[in-house]
C-alpha atoms as a PDB file:
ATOM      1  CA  UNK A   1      97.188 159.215 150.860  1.00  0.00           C
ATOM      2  CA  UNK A   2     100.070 157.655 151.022  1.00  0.00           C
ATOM      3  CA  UNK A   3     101.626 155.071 154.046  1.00  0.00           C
ATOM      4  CA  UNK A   4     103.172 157.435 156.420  1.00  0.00           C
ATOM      5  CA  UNK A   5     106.816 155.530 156.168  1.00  0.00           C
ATOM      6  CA  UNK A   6     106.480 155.956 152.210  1.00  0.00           C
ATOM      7  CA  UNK A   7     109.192 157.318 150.169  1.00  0.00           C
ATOM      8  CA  UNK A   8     107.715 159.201 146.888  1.00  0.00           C
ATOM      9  CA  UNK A   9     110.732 159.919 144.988  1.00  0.00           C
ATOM     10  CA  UNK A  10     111.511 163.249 144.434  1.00  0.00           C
ATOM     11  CA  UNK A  11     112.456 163.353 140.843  1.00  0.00           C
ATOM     12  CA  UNK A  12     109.568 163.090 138.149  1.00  0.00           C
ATOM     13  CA  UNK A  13     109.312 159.454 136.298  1.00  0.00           C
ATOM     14  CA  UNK A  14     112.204 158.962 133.328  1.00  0.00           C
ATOM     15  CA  UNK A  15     111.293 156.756 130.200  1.00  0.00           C
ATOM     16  CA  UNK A  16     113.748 153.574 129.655  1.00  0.00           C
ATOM     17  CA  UNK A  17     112.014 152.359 126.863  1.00  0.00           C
ATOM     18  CA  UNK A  18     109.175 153.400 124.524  1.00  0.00           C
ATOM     19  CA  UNK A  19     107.560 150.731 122.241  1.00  0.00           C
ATOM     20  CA  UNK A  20     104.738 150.308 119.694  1.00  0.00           C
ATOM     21  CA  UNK A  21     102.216 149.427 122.448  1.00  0.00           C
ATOM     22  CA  UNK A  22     104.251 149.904 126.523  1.00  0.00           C
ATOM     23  CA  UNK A  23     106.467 152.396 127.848  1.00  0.00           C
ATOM     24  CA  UNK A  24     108.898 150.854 130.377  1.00  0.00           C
ATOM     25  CA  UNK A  25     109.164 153.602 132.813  1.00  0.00           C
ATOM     26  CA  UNK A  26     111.380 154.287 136.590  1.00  0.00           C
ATOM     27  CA  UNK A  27     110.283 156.151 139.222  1.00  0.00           C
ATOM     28  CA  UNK A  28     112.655 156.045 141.728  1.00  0.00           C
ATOM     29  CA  UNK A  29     113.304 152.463 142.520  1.00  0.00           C
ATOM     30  CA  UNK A  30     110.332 150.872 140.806  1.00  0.00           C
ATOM     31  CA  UNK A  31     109.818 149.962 137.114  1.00  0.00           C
ATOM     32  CA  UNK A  32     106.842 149.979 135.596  1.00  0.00           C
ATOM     33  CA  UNK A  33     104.895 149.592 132.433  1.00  0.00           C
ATOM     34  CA  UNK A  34     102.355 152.146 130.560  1.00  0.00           C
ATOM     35  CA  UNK A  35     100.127 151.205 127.756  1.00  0.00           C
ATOM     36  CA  UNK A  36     101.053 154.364 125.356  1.00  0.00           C
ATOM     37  CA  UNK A  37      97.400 154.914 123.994  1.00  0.00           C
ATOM     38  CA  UNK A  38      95.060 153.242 126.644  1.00  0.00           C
ATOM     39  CA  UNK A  39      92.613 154.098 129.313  1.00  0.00           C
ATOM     40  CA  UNK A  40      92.295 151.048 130.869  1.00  0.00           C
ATOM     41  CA  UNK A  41      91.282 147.925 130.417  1.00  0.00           C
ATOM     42  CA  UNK A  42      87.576 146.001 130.500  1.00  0.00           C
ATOM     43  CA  UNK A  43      87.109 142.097 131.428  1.00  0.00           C
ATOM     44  CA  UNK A  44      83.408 141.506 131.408  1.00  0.00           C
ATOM     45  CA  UNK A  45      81.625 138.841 133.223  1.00  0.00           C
ATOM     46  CA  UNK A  46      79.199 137.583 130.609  1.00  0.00           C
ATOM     47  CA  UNK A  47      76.786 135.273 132.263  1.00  0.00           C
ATOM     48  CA  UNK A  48      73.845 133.780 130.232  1.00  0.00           C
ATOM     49  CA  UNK A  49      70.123 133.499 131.529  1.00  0.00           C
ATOM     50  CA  UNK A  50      70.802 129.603 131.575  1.00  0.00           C
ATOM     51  CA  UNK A  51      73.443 130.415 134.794  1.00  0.00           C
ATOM     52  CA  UNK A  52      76.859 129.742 132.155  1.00  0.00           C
ATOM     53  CA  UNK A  53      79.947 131.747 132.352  1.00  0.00           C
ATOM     54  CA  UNK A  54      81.430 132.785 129.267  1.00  0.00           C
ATOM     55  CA  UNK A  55      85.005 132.503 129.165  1.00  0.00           C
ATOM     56  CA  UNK A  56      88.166 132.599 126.478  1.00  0.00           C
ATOM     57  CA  UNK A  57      90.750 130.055 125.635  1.00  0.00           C
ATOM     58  CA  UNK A  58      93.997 131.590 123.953  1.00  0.00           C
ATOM     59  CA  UNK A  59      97.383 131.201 123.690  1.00  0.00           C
ATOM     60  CA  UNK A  60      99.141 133.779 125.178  1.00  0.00           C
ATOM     61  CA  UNK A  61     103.396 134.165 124.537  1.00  0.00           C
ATOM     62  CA  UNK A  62     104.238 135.241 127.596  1.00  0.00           C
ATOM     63  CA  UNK A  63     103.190 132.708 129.582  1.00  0.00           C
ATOM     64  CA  UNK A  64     103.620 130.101 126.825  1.00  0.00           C
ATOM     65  CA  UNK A  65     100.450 128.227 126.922  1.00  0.00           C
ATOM     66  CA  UNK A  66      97.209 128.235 126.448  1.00  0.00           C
ATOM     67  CA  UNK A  67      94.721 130.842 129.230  1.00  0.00           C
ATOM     68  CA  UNK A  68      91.744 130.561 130.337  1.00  0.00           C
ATOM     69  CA  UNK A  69      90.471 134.099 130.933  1.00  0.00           C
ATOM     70  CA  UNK A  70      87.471 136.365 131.002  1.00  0.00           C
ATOM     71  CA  UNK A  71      86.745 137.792 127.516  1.00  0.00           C
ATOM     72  CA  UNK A  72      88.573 141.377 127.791  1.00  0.00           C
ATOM     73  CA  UNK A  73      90.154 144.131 126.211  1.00  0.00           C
ATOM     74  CA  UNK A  74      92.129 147.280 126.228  1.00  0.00           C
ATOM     75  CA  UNK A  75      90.234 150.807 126.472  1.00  0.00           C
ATOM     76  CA  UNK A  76      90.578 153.486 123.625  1.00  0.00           C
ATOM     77  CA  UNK A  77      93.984 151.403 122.238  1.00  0.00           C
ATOM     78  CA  UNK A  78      92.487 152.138 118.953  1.00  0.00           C
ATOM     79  CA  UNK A  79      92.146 155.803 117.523  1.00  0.00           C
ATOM     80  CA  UNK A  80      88.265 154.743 116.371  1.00  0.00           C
ATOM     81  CA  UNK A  81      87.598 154.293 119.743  1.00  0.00           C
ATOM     82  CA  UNK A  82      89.113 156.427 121.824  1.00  0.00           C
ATOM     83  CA  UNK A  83      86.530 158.304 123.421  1.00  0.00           C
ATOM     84  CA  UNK A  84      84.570 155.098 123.952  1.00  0.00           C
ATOM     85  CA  UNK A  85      82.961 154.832 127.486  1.00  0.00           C
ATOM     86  CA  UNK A  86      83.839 151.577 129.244  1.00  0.00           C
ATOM     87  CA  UNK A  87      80.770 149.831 128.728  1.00  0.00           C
ATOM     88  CA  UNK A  88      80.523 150.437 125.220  1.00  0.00           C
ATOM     89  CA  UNK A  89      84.263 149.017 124.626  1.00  0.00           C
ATOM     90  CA  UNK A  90      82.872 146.090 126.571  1.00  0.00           C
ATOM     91  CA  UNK A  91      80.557 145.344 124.896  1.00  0.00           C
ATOM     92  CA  UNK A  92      82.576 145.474 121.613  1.00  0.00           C
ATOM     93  CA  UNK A  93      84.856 143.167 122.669  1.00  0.00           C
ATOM     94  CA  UNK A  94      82.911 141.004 124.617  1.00  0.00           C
ATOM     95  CA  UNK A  95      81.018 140.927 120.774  1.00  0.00           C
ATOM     96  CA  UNK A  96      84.221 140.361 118.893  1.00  0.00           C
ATOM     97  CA  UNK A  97      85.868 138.003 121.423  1.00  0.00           C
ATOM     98  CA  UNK A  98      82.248 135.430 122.254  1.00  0.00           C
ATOM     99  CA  UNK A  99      79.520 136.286 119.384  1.00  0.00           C
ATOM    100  CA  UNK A 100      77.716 137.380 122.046  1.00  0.00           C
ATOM    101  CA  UNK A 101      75.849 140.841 122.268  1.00  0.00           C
ATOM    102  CA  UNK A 102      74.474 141.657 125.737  1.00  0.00           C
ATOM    103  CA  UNK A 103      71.250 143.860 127.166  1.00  0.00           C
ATOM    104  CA  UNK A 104      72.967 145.157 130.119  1.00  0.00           C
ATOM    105  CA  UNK A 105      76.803 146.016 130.984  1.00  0.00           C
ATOM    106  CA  UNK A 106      77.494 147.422 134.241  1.00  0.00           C
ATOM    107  CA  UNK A 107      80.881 148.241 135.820  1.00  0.00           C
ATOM    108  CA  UNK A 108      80.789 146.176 139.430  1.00  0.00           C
ATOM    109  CA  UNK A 109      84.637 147.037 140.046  1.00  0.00           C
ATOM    110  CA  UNK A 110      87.529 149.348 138.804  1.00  0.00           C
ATOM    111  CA  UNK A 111      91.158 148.484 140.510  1.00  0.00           C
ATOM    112  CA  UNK A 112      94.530 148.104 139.519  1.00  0.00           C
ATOM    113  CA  UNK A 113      95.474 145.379 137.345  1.00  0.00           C
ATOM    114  CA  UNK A 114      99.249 144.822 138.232  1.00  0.00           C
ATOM    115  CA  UNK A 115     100.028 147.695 140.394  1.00  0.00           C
ATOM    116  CA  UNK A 116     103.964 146.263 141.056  1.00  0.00           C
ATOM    117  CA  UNK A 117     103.834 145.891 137.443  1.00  0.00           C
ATOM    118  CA  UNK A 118     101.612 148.798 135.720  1.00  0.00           C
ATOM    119  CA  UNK A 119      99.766 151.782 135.891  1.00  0.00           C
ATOM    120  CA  UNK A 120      96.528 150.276 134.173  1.00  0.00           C
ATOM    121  CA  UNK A 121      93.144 150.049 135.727  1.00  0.00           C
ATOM    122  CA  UNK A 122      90.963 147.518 135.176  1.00  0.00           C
ATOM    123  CA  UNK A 123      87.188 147.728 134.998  1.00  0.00           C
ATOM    124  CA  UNK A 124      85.265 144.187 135.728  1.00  0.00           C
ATOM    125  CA  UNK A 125      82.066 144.754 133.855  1.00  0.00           C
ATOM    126  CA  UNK A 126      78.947 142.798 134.264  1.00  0.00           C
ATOM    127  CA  UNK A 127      77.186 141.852 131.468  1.00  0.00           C
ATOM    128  CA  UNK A 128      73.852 140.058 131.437  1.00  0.00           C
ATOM    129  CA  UNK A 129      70.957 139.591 128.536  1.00  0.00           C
ATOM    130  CA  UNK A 130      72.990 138.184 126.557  1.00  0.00           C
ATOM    131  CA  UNK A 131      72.468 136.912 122.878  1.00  0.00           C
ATOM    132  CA  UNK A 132      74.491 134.897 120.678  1.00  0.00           C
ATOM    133  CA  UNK A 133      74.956 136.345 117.532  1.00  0.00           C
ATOM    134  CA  UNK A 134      77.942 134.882 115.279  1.00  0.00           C
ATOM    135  CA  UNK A 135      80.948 132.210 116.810  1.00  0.00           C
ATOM    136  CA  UNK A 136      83.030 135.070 118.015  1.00  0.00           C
ATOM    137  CA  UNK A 137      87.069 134.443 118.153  1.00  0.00           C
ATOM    138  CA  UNK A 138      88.223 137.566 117.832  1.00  0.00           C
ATOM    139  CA  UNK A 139      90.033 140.157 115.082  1.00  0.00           C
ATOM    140  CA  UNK A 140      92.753 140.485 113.133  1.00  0.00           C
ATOM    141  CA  UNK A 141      95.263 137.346 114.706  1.00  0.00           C
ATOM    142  CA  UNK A 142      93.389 135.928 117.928  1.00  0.00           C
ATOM    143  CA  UNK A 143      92.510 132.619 117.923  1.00  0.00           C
ATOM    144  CA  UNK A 144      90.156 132.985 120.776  1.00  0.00           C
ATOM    145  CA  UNK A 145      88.145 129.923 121.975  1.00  0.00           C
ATOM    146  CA  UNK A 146      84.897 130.525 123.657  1.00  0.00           C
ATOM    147  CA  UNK A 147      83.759 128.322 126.296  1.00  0.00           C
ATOM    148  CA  UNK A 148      79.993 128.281 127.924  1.00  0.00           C
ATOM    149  CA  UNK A 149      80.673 126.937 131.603  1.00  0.00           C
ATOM    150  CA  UNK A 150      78.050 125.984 133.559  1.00  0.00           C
ATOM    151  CA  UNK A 151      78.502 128.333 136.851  1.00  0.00           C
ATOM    152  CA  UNK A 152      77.562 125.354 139.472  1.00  0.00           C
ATOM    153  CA  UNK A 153      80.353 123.074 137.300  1.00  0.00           C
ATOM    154  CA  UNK A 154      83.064 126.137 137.480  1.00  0.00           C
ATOM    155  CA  UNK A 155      85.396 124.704 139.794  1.00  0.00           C
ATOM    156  CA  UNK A 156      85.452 121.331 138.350  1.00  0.00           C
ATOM    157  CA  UNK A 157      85.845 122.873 134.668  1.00  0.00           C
ATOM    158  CA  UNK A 158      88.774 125.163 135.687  1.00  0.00           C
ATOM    159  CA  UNK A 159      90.533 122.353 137.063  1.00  0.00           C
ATOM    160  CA  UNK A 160      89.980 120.466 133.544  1.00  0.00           C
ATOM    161  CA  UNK A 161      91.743 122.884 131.742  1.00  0.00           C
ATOM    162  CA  UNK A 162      94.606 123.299 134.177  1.00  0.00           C
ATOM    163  CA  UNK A 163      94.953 119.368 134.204  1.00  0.00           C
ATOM    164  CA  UNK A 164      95.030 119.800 130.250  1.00  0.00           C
ATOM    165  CA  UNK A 165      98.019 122.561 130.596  1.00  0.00           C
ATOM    166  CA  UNK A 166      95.863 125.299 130.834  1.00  0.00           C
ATOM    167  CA  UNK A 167      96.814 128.565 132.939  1.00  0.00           C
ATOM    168  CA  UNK A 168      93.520 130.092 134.766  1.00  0.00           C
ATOM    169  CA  UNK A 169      93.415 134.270 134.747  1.00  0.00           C
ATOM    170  CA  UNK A 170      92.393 134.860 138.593  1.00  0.00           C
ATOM    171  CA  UNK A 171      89.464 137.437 137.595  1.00  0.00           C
ATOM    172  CA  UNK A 172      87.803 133.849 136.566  1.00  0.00           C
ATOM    173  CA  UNK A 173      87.279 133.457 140.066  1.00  0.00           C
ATOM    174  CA  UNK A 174      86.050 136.608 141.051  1.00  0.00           C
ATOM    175  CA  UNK A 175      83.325 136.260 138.374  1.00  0.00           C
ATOM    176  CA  UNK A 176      80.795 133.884 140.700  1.00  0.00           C
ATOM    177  CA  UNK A 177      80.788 136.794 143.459  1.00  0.00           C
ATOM    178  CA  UNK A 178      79.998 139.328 141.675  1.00  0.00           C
ATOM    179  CA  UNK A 179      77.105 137.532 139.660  1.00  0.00           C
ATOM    180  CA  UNK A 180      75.418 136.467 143.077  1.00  0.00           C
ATOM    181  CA  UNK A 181      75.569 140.499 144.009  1.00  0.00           C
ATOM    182  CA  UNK A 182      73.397 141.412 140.768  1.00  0.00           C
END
């Protein structure tokens, strides 16, 4: 429920702006954003058997550099896979994104990803047994860089790639606590 000294507004949300991907939408005083054909979104924690991390370099526009992130995706954006469970879209992309297939995907957390910002959820998935496959990088125009980082060299790696311009996702901190939970 909501804070007691919380004002829902009384009229129903009105569209500003509907694109190919996001609705901009207000609610009273607060703009937001909606993915039009989502349910969510997956970043999985890949670890190996060998203790690495698996992460993602890409460039990313709005930030205008390059990210360091977990490997991730959007749920049922595409019409092939829109009843897709979130596991199963995690472990496509974590697939497409790393070259890696994994035994086991578990969802360890669902929250809001940006709730000032959006209405999406995102699901932290944990995904263990993993197997390299093919190189990864991604579909269509990603140019996704996959990194294997050594979990007990994390913090030292991360602050590599910010030294070398790179901008660190926060969920790549979160990752270490919820491998030593299992």
């Amino acid at each position: 429920a909501p804070h007691p000294m919380t004002r829902i507004p009384s009229e129903p949300p009105r569209l500003l702006h509907d694109g190919e991907f996001l609705r901009l939408v207000r609610h009273g005083h607060w703009e937001y954003v909606q993915r039009r054909a989502a349910n969510g979104a997956a970043a999985i924690i890949a670890v190996t058997d060998a203790q690495e991390l698996i992460l993602v370099e890409q460039y990313r526009i709005p930030v205008a550099a390059n990210t360091i992130e977990l490997p991730a995706g959007v749920i049922g954006d595409d019409p092939a896979f829109a009843s897709e469970s979130v596991e199963a879209s995690a472990r496509r992309e974590l697939l497409e994104e790393t070259g890696f297939q994994c035994r086991d995907a578990r969802v360890v957390l669902c929250g809001p990803t940006a709730p000032g910002l959006s209405a999406e959820m995102s699901h932290l998935v944990l995904a263990t047994g993993l197997t390299r496959v093919h190189a990864g990088g991604g579909v269509d125009d990603e140019n996704i860089t996959v990194h294997r980082v050594p979990l007990d060299h994390l913090g030292a790696w991360l602050q590599a790639a910010q030294a070398r311009g790179c901008r660190v996702e926060p969920k790549v901190y979160a990752a270490p606590f919820f491998i030593a939970q299992g």
